[in-house]
PDB file of N, CA and C in Angstrom:
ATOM      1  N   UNK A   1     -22.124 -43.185  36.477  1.00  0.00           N
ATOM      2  CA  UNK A   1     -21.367 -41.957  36.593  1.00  0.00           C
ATOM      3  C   UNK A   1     -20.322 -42.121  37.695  1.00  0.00           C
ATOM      4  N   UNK A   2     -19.232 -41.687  37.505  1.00  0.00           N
ATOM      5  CA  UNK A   2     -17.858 -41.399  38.085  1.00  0.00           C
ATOM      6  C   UNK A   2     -18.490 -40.651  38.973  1.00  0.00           C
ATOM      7  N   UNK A   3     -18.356 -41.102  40.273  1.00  0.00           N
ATOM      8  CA  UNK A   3     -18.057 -40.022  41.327  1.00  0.00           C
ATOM      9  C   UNK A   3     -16.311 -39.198  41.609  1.00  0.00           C
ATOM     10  N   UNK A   4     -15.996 -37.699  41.345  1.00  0.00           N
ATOM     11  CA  UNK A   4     -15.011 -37.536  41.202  1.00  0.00           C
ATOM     12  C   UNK A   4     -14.549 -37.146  42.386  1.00  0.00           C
ATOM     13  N   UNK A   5     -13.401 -37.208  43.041  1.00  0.00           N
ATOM     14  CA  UNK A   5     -13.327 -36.993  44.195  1.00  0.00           C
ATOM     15  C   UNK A   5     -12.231 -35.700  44.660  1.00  0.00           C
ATOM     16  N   UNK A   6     -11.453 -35.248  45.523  1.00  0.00           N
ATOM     17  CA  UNK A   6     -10.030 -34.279  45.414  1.00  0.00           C
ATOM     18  C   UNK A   6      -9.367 -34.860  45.576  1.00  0.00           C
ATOM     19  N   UNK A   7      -9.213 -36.658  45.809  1.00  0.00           N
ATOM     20  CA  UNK A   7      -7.412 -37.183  44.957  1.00  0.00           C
ATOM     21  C   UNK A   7      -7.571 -37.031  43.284  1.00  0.00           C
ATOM     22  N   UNK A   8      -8.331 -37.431  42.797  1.00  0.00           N
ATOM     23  CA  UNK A   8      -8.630 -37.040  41.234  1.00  0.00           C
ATOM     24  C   UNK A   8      -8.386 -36.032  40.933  1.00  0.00           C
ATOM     25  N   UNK A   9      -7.975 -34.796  41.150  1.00  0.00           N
ATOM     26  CA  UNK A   9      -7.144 -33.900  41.219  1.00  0.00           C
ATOM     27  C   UNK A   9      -5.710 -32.909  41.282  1.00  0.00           C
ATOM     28  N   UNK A  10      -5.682 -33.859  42.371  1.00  0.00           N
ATOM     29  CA  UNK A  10      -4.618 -33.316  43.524  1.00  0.00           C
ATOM     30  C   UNK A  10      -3.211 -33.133  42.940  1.00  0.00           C
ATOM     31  N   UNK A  11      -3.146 -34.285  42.394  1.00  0.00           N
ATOM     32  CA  UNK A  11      -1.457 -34.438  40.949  1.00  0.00           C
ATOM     33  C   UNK A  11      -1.740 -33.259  40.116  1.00  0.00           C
ATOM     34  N   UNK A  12      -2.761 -33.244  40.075  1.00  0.00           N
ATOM     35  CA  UNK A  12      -3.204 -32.650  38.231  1.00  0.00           C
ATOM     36  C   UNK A  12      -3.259 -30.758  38.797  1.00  0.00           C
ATOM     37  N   UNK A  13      -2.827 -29.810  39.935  1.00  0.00           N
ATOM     38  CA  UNK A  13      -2.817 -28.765  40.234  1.00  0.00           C
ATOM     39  C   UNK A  13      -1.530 -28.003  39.839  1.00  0.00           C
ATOM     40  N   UNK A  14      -1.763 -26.801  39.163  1.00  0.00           N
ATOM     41  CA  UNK A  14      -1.212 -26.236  38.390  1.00  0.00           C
ATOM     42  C   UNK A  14      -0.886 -26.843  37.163  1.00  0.00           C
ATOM     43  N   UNK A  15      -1.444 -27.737  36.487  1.00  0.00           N
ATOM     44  CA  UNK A  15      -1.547 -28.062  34.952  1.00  0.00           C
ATOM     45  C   UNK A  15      -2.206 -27.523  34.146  1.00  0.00           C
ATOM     46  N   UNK A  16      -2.079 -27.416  32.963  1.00  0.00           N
ATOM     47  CA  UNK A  16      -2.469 -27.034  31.998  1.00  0.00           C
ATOM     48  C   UNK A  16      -4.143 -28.254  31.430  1.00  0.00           C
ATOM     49  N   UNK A  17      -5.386 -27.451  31.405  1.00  0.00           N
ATOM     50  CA  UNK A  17      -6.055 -28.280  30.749  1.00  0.00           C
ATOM     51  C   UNK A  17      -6.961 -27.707  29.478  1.00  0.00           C
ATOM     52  N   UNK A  18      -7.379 -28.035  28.606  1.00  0.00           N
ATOM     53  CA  UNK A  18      -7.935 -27.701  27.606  1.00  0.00           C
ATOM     54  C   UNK A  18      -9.335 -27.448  27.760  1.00  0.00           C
ATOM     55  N   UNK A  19     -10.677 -26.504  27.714  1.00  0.00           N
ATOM     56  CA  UNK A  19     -11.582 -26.372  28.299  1.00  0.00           C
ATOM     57  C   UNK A  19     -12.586 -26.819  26.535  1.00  0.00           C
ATOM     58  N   UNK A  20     -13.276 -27.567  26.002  1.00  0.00           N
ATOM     59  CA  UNK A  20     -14.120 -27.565  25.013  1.00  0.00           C
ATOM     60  C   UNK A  20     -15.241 -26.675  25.063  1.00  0.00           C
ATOM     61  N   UNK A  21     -15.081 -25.774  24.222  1.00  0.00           N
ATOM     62  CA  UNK A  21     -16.176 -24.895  24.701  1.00  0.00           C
ATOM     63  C   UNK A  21     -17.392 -24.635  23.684  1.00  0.00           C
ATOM     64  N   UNK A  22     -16.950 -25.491  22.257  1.00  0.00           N
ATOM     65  CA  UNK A  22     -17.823 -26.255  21.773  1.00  0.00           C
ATOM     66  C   UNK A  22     -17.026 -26.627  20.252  1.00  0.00           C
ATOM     67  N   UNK A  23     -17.600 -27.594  19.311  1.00  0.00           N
ATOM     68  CA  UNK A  23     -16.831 -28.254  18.251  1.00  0.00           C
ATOM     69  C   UNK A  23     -15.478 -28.052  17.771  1.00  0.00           C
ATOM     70  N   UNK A  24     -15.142 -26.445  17.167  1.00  0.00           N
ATOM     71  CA  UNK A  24     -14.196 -26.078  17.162  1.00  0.00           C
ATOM     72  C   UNK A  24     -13.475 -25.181  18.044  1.00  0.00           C
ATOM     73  N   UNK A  25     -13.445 -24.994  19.217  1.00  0.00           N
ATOM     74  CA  UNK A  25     -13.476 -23.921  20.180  1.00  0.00           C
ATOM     75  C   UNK A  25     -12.538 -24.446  21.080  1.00  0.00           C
ATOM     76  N   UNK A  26     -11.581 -24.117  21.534  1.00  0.00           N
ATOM     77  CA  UNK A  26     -11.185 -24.467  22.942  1.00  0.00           C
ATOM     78  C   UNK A  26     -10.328 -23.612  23.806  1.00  0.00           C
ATOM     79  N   UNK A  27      -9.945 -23.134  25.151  1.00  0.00           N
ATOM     80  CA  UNK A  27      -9.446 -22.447  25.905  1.00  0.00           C
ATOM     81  C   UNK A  27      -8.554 -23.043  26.757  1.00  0.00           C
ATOM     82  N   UNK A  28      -7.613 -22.100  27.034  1.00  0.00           N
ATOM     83  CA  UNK A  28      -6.480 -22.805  28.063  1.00  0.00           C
ATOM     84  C   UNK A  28      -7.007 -22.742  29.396  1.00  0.00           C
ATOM     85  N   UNK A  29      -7.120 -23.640  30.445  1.00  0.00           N
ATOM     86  CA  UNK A  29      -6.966 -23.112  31.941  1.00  0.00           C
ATOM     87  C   UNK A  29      -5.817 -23.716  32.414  1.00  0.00           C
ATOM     88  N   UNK A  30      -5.598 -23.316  33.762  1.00  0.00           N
ATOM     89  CA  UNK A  30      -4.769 -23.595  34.556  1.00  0.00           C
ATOM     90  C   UNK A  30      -5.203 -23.770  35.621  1.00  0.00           C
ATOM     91  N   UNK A  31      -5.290 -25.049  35.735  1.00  0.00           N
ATOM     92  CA  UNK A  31      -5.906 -25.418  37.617  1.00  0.00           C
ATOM     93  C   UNK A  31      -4.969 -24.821  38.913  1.00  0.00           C
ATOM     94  N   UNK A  32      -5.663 -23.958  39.579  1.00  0.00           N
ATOM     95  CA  UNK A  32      -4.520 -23.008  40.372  1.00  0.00           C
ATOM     96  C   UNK A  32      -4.702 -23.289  41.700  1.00  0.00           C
ATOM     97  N   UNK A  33      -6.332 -24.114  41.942  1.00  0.00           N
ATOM     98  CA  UNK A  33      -6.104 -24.301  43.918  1.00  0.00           C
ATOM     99  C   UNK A  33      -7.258 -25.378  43.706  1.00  0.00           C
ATOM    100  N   UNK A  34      -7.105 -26.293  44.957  1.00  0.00           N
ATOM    101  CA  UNK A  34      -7.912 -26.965  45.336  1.00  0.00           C
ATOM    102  C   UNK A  34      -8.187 -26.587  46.073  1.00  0.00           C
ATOM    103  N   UNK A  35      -9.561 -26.624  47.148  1.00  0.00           N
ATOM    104  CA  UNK A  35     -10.052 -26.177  48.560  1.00  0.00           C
ATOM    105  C   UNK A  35     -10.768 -27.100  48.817  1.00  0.00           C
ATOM    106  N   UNK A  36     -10.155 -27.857  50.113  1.00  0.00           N
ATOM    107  CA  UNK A  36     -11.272 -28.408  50.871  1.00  0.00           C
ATOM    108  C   UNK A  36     -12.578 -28.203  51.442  1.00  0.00           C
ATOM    109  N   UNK A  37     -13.573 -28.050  51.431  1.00  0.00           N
ATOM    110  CA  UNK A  37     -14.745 -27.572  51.715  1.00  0.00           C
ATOM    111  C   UNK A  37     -15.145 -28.095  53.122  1.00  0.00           C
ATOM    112  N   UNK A  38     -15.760 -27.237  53.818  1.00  0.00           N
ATOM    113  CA  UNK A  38     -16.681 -27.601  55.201  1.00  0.00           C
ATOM    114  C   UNK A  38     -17.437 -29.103  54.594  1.00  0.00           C
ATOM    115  N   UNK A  39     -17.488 -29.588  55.845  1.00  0.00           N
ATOM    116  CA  UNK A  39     -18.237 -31.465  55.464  1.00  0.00           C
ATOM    117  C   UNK A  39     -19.547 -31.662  56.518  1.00  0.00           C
ATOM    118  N   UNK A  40     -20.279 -31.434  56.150  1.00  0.00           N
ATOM    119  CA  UNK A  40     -20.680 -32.073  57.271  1.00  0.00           C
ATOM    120  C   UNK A  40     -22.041 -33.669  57.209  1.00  0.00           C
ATOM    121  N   UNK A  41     -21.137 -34.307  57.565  1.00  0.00           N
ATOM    122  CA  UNK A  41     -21.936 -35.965  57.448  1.00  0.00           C
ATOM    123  C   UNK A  41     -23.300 -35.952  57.361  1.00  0.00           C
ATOM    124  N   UNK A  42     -23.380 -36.332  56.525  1.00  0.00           N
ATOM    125  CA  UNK A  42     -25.219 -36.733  56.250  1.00  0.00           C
ATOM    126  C   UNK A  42     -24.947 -38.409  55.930  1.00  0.00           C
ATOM    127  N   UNK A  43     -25.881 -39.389  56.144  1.00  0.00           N
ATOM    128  CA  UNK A  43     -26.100 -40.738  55.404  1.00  0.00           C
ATOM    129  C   UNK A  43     -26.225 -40.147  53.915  1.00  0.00           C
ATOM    130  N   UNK A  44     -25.406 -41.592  53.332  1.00  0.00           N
ATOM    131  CA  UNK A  44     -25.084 -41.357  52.011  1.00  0.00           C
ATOM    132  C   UNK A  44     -24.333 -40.506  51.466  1.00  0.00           C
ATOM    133  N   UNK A  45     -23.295 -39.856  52.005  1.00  0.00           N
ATOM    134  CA  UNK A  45     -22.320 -38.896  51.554  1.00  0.00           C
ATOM    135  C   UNK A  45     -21.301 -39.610  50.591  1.00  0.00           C
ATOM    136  N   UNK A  46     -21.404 -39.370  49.641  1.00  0.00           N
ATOM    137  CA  UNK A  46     -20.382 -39.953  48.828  1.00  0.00           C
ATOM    138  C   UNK A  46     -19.000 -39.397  48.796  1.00  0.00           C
ATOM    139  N   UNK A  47     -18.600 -38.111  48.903  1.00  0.00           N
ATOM    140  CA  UNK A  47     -17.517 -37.772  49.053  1.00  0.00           C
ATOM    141  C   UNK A  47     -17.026 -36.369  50.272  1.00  0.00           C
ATOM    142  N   UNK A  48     -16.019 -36.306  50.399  1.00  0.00           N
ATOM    143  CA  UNK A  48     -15.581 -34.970  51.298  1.00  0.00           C
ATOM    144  C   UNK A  48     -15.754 -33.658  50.170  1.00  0.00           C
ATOM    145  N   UNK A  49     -16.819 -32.709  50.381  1.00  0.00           N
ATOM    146  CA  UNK A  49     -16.567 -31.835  49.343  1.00  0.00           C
ATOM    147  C   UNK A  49     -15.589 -30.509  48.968  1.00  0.00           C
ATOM    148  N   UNK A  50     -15.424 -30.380  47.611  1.00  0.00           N
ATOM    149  CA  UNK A  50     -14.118 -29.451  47.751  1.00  0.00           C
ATOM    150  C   UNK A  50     -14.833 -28.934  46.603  1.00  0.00           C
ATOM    151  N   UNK A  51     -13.492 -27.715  46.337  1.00  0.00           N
ATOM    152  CA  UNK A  51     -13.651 -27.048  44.931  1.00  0.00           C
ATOM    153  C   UNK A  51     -12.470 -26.781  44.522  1.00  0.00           C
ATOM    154  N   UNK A  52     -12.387 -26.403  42.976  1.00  0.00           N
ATOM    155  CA  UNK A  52     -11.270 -26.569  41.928  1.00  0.00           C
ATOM    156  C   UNK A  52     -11.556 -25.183  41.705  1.00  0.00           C
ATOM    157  N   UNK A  53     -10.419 -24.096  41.162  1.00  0.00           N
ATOM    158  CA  UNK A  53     -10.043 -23.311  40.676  1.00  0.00           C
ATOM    159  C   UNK A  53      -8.962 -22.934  39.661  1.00  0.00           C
ATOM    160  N   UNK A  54      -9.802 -22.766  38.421  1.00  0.00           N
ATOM    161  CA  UNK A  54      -8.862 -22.775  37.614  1.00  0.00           C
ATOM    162  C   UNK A  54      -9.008 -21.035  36.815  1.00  0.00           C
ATOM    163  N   UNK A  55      -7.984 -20.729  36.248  1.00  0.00           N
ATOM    164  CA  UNK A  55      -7.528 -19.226  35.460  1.00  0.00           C
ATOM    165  C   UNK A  55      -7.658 -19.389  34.332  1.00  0.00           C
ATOM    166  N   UNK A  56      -8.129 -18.870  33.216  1.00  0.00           N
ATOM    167  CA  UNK A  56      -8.123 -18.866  31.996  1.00  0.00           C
ATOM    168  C   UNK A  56      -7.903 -18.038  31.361  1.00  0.00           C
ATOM    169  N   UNK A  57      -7.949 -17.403  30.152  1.00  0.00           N
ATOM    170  CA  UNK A  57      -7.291 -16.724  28.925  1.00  0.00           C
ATOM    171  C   UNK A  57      -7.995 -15.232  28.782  1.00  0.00           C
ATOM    172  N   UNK A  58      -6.751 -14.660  29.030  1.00  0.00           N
ATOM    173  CA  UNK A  58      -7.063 -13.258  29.067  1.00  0.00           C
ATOM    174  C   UNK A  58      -8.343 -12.719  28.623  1.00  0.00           C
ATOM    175  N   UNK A  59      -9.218 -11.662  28.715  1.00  0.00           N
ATOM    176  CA  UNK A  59     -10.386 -11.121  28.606  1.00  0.00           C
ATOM    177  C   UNK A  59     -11.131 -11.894  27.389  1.00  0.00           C
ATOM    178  N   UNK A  60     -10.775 -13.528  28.089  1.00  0.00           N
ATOM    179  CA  UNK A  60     -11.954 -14.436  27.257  1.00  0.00           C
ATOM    180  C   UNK A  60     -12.965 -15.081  28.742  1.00  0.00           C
ATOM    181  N   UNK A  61     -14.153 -14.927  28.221  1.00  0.00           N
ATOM    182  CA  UNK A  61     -15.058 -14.744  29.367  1.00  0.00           C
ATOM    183  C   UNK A  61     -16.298 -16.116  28.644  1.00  0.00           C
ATOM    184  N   UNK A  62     -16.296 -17.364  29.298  1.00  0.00           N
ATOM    185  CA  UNK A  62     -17.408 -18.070  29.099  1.00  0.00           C
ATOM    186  C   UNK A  62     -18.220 -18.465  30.066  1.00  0.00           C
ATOM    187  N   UNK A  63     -19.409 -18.776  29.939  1.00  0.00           N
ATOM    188  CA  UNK A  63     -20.761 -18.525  30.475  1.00  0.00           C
ATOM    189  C   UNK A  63     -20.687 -20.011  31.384  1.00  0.00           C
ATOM    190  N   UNK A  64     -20.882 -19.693  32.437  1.00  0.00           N
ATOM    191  CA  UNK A  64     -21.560 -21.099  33.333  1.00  0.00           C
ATOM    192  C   UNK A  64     -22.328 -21.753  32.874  1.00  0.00           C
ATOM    193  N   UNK A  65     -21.689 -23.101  32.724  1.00  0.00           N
ATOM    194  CA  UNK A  65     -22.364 -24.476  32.131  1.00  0.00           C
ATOM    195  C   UNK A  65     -21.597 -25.644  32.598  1.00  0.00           C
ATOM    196  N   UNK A  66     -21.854 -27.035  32.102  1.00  0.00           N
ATOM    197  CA  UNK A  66     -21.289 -27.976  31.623  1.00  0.00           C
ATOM    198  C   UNK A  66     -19.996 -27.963  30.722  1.00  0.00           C
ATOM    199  N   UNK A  67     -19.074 -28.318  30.874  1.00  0.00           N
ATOM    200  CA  UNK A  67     -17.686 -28.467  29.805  1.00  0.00           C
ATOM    201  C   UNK A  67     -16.840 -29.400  30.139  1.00  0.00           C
ATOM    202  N   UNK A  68     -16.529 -30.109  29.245  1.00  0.00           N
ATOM    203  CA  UNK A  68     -15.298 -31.078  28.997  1.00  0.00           C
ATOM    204  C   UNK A  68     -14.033 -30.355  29.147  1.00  0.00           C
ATOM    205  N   UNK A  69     -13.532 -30.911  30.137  1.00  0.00           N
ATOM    206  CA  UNK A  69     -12.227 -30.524  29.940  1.00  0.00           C
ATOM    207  C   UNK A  69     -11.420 -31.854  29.942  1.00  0.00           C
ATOM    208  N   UNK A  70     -10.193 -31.373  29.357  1.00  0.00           N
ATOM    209  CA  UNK A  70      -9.354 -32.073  28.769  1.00  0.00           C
ATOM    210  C   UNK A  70      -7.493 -31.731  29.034  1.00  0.00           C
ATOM    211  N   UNK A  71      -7.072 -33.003  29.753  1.00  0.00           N
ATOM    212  CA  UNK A  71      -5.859 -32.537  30.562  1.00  0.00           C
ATOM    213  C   UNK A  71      -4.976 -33.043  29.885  1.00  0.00           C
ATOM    214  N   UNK A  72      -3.243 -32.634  29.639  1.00  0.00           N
ATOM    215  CA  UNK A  72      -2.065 -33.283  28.518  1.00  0.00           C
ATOM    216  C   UNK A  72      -2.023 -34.380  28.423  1.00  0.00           C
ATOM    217  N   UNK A  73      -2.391 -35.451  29.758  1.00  0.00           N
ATOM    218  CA  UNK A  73      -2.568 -36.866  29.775  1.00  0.00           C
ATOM    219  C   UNK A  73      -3.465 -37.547  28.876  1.00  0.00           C
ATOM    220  N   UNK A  74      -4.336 -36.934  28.174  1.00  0.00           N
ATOM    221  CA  UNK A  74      -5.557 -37.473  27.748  1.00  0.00           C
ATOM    222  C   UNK A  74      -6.722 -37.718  28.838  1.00  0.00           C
ATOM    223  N   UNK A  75      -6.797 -37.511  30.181  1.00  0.00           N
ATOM    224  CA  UNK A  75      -7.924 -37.812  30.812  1.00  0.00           C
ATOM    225  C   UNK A  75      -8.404 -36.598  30.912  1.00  0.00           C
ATOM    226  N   UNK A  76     -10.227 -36.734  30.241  1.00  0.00           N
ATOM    227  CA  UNK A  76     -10.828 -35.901  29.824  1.00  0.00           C
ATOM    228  C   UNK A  76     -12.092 -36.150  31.186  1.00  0.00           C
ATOM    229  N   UNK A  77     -13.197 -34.847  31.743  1.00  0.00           N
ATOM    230  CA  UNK A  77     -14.037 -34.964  32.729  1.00  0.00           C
ATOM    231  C   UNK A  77     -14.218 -34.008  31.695  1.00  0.00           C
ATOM    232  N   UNK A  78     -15.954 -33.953  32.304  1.00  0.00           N
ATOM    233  CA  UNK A  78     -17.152 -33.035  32.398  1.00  0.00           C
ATOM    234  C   UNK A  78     -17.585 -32.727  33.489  1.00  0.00           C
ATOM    235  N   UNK A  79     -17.408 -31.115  33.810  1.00  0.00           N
ATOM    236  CA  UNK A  79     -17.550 -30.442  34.756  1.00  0.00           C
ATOM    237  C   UNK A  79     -18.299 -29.494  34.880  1.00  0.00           C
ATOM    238  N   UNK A  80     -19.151 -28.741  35.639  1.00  0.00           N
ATOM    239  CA  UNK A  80     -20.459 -27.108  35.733  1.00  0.00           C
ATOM    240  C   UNK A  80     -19.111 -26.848  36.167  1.00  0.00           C
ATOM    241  N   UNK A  81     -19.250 -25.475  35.159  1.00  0.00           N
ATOM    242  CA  UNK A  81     -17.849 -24.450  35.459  1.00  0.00           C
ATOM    243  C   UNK A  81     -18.541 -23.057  35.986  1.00  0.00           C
ATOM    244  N   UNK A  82     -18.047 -21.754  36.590  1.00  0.00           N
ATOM    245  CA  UNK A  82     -18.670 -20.784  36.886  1.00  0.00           C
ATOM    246  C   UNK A  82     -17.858 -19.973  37.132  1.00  0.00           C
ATOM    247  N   UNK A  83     -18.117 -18.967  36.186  1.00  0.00           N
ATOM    248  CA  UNK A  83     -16.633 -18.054  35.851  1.00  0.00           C
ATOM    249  C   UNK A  83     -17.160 -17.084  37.713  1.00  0.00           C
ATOM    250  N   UNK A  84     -16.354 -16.967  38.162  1.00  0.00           N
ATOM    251  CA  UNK A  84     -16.416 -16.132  39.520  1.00  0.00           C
ATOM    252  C   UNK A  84     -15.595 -14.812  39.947  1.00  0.00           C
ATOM    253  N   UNK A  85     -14.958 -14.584  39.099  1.00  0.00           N
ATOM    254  CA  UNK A  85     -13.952 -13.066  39.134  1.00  0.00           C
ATOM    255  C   UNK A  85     -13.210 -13.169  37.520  1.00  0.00           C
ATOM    256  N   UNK A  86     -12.500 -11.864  37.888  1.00  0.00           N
ATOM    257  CA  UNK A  86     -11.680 -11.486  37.127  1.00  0.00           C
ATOM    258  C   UNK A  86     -10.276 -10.999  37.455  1.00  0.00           C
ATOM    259  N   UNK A  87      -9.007 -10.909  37.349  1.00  0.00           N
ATOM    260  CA  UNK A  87      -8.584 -10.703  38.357  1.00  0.00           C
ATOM    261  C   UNK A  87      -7.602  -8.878  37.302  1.00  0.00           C
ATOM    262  N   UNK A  88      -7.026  -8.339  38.083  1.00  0.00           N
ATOM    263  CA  UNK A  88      -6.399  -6.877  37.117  1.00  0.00           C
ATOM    264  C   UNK A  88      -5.898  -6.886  35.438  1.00  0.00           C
ATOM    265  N   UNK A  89      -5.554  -8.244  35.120  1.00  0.00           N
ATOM    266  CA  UNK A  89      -4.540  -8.733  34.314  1.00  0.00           C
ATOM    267  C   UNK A  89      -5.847  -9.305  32.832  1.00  0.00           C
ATOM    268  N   UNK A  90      -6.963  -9.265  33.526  1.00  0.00           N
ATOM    269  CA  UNK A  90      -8.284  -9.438  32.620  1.00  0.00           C
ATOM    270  C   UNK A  90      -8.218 -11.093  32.117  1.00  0.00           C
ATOM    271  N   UNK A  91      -7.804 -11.828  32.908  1.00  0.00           N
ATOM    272  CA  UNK A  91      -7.999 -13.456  33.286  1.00  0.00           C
ATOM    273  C   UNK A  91      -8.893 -13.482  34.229  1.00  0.00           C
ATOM    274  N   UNK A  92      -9.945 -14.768  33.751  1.00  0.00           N
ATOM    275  CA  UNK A  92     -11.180 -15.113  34.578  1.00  0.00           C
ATOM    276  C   UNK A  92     -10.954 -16.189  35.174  1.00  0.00           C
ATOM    277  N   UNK A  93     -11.289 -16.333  36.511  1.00  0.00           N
ATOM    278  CA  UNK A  93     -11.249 -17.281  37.494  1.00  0.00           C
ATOM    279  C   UNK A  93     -12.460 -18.385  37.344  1.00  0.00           C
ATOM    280  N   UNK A  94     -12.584 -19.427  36.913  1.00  0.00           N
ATOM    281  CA  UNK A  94     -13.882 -20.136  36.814  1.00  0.00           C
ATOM    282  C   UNK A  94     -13.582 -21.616  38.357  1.00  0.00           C
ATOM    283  N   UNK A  95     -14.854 -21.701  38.698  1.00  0.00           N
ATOM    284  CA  UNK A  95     -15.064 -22.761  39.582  1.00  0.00           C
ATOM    285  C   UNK A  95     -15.575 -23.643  39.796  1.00  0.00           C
ATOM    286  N   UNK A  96     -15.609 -24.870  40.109  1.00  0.00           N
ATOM    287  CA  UNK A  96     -16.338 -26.032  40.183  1.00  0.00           C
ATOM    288  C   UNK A  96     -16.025 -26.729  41.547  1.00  0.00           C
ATOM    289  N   UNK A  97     -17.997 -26.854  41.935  1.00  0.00           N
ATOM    290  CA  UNK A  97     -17.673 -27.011  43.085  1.00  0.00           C
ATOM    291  C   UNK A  97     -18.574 -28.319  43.175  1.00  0.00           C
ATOM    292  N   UNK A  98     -17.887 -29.344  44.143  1.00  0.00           N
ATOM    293  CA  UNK A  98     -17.987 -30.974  44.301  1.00  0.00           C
ATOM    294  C   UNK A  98     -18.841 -31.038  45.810  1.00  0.00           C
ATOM    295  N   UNK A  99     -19.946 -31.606  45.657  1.00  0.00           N
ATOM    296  CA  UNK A  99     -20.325 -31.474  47.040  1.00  0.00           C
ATOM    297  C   UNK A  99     -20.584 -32.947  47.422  1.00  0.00           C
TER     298      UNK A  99
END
């Protein structure tokens, strides 16, 4: 397994990615922030942890899990997504967080 890190990212903010949400199914997001996360060193830390925030499609609302997403480049990850707000406009904020 790929350890993914926030340069694996960092280009790819405010793009468009495709969310699989199962066989025939798929949703737009828009990766809208990266955040660096508090660190604090333990042995064996594999990475600095952060989190991704991405917006998705008006008062379409999917459930915290596992999902492929899929970016215009063709580079595709599997990510635990977790829808975390909503914002006036009835777009859901989902998050994934890298520790």
């Amino acid at each position: 397994m790929t350890i993914l890190t926030m340069d694996d990212f960092t280009d790819k903010q405010g793009d468009a990615f495709q969310m699989l949400v199962d066989d025939a199914t798929t949703l737009d997001l828009t990766l809208t922030r990266i955040k660096e996360e508090k660190s604090s060193n333990y042995p064996g830390q594999a990475r600095a942890p952060f989190s991704l925030f991405f917006d998705g499609t008006k008062d379409v609302h999917c459930p915290q899990r596992i999902y492929r997403l899929r970016h215009a480049s063709g580079w595709e990850v599997e990510i635990f997504l977790v829808p975390v707000g909503r914002n006036q406009d009835g777009i859901y904020t989902y998050q994934a967080v890298f520790n």
